[in-house]
PDB file of N, CA and C in Angstrom:
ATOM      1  N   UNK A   1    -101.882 -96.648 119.253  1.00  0.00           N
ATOM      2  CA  UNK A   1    -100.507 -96.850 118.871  1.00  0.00           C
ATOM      3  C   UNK A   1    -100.225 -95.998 117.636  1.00  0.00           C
ATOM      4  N   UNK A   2     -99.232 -95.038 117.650  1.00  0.00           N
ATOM      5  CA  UNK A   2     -98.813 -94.490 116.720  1.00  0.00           C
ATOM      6  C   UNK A   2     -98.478 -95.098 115.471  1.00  0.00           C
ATOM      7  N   UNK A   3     -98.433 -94.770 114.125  1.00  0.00           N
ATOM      8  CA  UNK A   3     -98.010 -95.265 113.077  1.00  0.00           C
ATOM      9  C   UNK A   3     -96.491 -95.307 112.945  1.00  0.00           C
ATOM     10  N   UNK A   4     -95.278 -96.327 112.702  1.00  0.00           N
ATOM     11  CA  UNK A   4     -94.176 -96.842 112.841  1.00  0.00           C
ATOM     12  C   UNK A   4     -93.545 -95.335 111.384  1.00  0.00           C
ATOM     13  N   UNK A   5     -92.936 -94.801 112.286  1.00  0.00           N
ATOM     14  CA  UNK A   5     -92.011 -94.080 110.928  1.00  0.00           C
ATOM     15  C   UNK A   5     -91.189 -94.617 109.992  1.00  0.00           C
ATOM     16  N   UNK A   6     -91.084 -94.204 109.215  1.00  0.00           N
ATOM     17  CA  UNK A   6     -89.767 -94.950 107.966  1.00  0.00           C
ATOM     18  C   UNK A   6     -88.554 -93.795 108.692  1.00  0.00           C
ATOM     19  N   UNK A   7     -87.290 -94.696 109.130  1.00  0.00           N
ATOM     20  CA  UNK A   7     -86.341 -94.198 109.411  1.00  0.00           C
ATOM     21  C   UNK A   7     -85.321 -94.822 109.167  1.00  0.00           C
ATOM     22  N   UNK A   8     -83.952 -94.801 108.948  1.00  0.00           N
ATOM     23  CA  UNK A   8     -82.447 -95.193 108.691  1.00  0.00           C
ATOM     24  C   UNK A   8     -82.326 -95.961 109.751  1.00  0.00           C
ATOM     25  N   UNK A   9     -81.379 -96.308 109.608  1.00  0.00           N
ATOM     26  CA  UNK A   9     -80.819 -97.337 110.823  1.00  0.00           C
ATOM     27  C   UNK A   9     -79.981 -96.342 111.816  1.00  0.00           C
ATOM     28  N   UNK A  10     -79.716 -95.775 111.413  1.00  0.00           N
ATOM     29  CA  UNK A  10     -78.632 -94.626 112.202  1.00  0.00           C
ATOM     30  C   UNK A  10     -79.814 -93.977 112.873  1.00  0.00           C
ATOM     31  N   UNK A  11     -80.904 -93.839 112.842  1.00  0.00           N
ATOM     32  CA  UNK A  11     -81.749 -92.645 112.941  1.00  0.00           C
ATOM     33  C   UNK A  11     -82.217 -93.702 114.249  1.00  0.00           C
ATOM     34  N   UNK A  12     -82.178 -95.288 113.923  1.00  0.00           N
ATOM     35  CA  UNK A  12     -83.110 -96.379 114.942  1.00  0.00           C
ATOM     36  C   UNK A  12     -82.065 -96.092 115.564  1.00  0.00           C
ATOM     37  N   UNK A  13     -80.617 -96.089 115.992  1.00  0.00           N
ATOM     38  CA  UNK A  13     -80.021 -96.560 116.842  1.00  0.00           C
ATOM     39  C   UNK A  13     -80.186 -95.162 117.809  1.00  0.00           C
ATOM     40  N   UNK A  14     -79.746 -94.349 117.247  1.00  0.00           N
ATOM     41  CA  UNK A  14     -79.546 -93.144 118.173  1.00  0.00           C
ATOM     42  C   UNK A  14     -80.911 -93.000 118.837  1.00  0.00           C
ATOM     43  N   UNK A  15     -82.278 -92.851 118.169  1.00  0.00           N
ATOM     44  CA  UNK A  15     -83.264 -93.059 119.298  1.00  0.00           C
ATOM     45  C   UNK A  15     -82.927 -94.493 120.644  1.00  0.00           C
ATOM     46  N   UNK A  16     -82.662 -95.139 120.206  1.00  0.00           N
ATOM     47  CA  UNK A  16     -82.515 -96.471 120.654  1.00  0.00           C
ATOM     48  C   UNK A  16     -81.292 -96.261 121.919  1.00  0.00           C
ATOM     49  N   UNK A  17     -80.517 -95.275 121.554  1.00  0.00           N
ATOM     50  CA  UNK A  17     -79.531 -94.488 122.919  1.00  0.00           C
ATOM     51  C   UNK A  17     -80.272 -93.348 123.453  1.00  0.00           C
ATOM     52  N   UNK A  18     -80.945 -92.928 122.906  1.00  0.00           N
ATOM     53  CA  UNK A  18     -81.613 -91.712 123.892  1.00  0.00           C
ATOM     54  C   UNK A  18     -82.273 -92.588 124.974  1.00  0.00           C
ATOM     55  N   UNK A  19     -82.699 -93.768 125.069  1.00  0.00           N
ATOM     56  CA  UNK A  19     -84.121 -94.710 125.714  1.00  0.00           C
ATOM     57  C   UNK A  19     -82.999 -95.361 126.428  1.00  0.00           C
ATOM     58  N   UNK A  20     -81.540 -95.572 126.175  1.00  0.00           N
ATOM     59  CA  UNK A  20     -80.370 -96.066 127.414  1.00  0.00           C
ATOM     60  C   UNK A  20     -79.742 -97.665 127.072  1.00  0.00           C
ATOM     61  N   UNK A  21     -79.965 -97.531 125.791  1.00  0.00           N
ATOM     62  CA  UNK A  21     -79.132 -98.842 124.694  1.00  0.00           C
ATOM     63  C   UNK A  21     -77.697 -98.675 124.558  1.00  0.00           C
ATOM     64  N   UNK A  22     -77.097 -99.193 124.761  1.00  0.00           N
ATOM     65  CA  UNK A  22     -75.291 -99.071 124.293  1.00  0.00           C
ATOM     66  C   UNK A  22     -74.969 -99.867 123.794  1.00  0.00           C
ATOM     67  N   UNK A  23     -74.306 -99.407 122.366  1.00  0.00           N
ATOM     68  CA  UNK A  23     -73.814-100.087 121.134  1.00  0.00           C
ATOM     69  C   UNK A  23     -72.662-101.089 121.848  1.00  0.00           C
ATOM     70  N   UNK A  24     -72.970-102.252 121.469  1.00  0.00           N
ATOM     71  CA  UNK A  24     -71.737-103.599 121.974  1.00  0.00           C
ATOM     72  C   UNK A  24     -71.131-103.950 121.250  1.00  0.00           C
ATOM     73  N   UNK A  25     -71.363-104.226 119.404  1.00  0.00           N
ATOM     74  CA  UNK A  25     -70.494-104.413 118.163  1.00  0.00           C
ATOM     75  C   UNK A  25     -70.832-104.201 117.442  1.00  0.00           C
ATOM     76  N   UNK A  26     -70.339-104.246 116.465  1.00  0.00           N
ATOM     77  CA  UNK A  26     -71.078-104.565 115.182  1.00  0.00           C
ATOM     78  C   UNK A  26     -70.364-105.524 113.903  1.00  0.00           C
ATOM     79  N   UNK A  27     -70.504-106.340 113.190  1.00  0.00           N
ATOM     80  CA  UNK A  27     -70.562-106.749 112.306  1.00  0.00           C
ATOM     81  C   UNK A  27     -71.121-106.659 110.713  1.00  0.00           C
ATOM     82  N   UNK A  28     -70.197-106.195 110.108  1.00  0.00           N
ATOM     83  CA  UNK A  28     -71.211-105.447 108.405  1.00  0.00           C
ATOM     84  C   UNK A  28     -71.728-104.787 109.078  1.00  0.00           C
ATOM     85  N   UNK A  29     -73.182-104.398 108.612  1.00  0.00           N
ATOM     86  CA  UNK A  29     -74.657-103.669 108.609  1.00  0.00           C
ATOM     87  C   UNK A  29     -74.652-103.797 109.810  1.00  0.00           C
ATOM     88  N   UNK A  30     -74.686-105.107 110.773  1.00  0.00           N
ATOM     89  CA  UNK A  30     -75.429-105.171 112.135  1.00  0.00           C
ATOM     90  C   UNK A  30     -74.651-104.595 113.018  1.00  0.00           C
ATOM     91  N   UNK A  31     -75.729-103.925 113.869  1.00  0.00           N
ATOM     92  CA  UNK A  31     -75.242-103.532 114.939  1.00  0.00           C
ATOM     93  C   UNK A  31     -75.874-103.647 116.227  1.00  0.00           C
ATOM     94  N   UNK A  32     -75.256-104.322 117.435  1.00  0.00           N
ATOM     95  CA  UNK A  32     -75.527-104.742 118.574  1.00  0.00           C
ATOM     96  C   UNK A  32     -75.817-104.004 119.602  1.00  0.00           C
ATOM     97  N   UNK A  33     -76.867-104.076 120.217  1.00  0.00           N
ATOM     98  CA  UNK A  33     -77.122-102.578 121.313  1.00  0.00           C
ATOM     99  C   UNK A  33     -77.651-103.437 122.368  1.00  0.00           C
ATOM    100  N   UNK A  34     -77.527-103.081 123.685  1.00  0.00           N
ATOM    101  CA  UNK A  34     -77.962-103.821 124.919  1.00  0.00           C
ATOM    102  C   UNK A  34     -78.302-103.161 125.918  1.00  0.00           C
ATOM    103  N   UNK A  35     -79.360-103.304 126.633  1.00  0.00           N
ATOM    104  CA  UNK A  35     -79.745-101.944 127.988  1.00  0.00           C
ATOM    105  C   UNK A  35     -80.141-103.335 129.244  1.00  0.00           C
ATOM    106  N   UNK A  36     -79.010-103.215 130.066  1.00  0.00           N
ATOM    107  CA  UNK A  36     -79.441-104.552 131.206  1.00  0.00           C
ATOM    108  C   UNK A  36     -79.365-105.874 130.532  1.00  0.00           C
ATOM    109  N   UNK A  37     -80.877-106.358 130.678  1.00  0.00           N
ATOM    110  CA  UNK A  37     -80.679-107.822 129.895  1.00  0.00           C
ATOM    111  C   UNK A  37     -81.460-107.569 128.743  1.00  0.00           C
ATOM    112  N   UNK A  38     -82.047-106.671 128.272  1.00  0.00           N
ATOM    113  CA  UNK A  38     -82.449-106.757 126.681  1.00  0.00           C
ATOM    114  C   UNK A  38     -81.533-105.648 125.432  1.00  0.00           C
ATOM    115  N   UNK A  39     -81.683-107.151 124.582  1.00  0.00           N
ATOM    116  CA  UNK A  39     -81.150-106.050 123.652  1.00  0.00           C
ATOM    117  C   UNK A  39     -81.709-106.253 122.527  1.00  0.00           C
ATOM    118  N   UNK A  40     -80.798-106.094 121.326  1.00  0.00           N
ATOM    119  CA  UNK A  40     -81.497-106.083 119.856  1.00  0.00           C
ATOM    120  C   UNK A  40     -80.465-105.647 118.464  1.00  0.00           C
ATOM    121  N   UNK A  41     -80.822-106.452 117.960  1.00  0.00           N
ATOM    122  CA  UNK A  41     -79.911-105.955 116.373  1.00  0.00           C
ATOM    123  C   UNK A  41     -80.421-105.105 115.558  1.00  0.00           C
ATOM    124  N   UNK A  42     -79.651-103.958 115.022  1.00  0.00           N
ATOM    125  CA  UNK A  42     -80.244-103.388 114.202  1.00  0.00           C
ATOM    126  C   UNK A  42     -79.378-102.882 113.035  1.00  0.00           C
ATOM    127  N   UNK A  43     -80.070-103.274 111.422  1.00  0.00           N
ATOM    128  CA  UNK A  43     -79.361-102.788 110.551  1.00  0.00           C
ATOM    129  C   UNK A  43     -78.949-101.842 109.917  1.00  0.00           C
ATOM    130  N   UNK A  44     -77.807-101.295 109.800  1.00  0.00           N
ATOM    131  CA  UNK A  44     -77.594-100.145 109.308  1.00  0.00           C
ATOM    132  C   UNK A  44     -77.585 -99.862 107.932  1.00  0.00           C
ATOM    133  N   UNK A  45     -78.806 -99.693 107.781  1.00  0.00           N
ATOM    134  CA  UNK A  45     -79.277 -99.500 106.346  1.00  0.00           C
ATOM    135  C   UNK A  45     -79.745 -97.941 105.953  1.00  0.00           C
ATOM    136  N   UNK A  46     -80.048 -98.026 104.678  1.00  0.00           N
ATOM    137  CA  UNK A  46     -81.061 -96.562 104.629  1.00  0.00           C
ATOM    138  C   UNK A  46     -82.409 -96.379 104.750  1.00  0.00           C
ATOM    139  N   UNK A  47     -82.730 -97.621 104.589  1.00  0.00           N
ATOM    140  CA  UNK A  47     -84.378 -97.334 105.232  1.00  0.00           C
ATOM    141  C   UNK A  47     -84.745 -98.382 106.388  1.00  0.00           C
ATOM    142  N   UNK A  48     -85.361 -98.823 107.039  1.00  0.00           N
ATOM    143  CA  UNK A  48     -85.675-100.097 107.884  1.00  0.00           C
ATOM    144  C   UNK A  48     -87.138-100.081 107.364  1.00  0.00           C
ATOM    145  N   UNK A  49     -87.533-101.254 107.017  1.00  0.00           N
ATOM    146  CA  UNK A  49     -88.953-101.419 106.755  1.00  0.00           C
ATOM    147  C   UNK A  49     -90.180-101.534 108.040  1.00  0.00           C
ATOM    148  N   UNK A  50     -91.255-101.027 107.874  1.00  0.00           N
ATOM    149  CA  UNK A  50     -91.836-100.754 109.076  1.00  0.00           C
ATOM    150  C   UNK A  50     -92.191-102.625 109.724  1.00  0.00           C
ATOM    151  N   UNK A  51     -92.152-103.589 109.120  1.00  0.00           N
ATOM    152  CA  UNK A  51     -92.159-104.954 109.607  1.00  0.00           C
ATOM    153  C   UNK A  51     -91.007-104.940 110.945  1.00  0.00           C
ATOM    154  N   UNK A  52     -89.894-104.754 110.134  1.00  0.00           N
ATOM    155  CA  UNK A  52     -88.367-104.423 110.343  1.00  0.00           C
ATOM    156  C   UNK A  52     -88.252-103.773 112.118  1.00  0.00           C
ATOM    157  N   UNK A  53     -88.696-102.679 112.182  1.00  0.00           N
ATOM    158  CA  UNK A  53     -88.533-102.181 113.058  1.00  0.00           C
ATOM    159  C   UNK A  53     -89.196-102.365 114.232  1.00  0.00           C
ATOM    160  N   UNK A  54     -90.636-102.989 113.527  1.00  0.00           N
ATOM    161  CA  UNK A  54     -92.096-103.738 114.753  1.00  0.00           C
ATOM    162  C   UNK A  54     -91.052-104.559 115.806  1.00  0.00           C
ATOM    163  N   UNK A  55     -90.240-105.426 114.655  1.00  0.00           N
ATOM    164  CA  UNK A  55     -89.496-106.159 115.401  1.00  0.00           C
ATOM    165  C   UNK A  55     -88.398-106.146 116.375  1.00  0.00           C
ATOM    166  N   UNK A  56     -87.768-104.963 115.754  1.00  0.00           N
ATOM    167  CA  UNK A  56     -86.351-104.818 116.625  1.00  0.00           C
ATOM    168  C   UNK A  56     -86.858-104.415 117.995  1.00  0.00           C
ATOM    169  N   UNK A  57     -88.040-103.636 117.969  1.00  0.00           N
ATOM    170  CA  UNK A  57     -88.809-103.031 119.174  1.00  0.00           C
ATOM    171  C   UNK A  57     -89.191-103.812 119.961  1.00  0.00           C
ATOM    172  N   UNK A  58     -90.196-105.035 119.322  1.00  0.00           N
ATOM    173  CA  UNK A  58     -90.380-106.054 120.573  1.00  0.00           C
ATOM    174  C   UNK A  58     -88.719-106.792 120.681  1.00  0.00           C
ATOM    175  N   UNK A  59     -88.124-106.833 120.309  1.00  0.00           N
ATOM    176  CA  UNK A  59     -86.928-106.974 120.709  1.00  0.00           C
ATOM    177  C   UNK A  59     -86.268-106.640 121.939  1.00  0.00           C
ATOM    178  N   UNK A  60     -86.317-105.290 121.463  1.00  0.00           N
ATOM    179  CA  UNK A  60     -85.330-104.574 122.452  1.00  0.00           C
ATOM    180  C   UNK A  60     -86.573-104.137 123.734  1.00  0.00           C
ATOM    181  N   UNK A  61     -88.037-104.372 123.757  1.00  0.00           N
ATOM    182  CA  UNK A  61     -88.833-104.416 124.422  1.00  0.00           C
ATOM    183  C   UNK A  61     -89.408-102.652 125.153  1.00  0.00           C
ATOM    184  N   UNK A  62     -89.305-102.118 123.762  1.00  0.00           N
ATOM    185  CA  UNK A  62     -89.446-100.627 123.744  1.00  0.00           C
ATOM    186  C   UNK A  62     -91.190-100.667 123.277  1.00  0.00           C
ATOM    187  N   UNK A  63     -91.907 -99.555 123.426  1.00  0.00           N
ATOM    188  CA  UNK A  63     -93.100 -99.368 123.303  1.00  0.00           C
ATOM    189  C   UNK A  63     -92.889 -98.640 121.901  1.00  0.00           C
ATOM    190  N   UNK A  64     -93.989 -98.713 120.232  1.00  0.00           N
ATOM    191  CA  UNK A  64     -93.908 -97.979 119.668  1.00  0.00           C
ATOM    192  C   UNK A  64     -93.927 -96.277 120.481  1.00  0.00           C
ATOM    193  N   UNK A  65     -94.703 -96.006 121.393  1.00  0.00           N
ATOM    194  CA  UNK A  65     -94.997 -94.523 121.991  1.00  0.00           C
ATOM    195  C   UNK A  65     -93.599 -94.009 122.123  1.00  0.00           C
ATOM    196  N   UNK A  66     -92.627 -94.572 123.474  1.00  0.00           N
ATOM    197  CA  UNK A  66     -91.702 -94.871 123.522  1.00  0.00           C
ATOM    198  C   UNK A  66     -89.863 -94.386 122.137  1.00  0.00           C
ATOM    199  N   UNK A  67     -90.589 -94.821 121.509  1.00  0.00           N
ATOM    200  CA  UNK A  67     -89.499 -95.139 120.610  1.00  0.00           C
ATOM    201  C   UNK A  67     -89.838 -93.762 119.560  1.00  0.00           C
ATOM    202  N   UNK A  68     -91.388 -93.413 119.020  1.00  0.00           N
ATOM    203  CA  UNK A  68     -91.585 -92.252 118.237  1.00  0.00           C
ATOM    204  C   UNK A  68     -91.232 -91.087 118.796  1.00  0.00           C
ATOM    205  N   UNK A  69     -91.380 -91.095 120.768  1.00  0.00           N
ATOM    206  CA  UNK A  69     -90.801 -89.849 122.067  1.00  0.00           C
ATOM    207  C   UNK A  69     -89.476 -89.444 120.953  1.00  0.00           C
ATOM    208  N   UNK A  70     -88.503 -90.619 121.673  1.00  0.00           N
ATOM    209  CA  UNK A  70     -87.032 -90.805 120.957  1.00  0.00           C
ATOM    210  C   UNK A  70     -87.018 -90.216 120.033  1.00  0.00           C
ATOM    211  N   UNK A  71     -87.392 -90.449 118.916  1.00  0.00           N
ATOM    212  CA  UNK A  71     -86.868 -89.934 117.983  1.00  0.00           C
ATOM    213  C   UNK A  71     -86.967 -88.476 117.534  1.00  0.00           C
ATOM    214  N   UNK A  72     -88.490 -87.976 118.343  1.00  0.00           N
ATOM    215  CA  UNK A  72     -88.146 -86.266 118.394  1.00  0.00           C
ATOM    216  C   UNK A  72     -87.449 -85.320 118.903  1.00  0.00           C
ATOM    217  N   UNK A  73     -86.826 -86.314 119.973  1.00  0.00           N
ATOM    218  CA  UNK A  73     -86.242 -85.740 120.586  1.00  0.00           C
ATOM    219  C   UNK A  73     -84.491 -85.214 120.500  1.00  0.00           C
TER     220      UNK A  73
END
């Protein structure tokens, strides 16, 4: 398993649409993303802490591998 990057919240979501998430609302900071029946909150902050993000992932039920693809892409 790859080591969890330090990334923005803007930086989680847009990987988080490359993988086929679509933003549903948001409220303040949070923002709501859903693909079928899973989804996940994520804050729009400037950093997400790597705890932070372990979580939104089993959340949204993405693989760290998965999710580091995303974001190079």
């Amino acid at each position: 398993m790859p080591k969890l990057p330090l990334v923005s919240g803007a930086e989680a979501i847009r990987a988080l649409e490359r993988l086929g998430f679509v933003t549903l609302r948001q409220r303040g900071s949070h923002i709501v993303l859903r693909r079928e029946s899973s989804g996940c909150v994520v804050p729009n902050h400037r950093e997400i802490k790597p705890g932070t993000l372990l979580g939104i992932l089993k959340q949204a039920g993405v693989s760290v591998e998965d999710f580091v693809t995303a974001l190079r892409t």
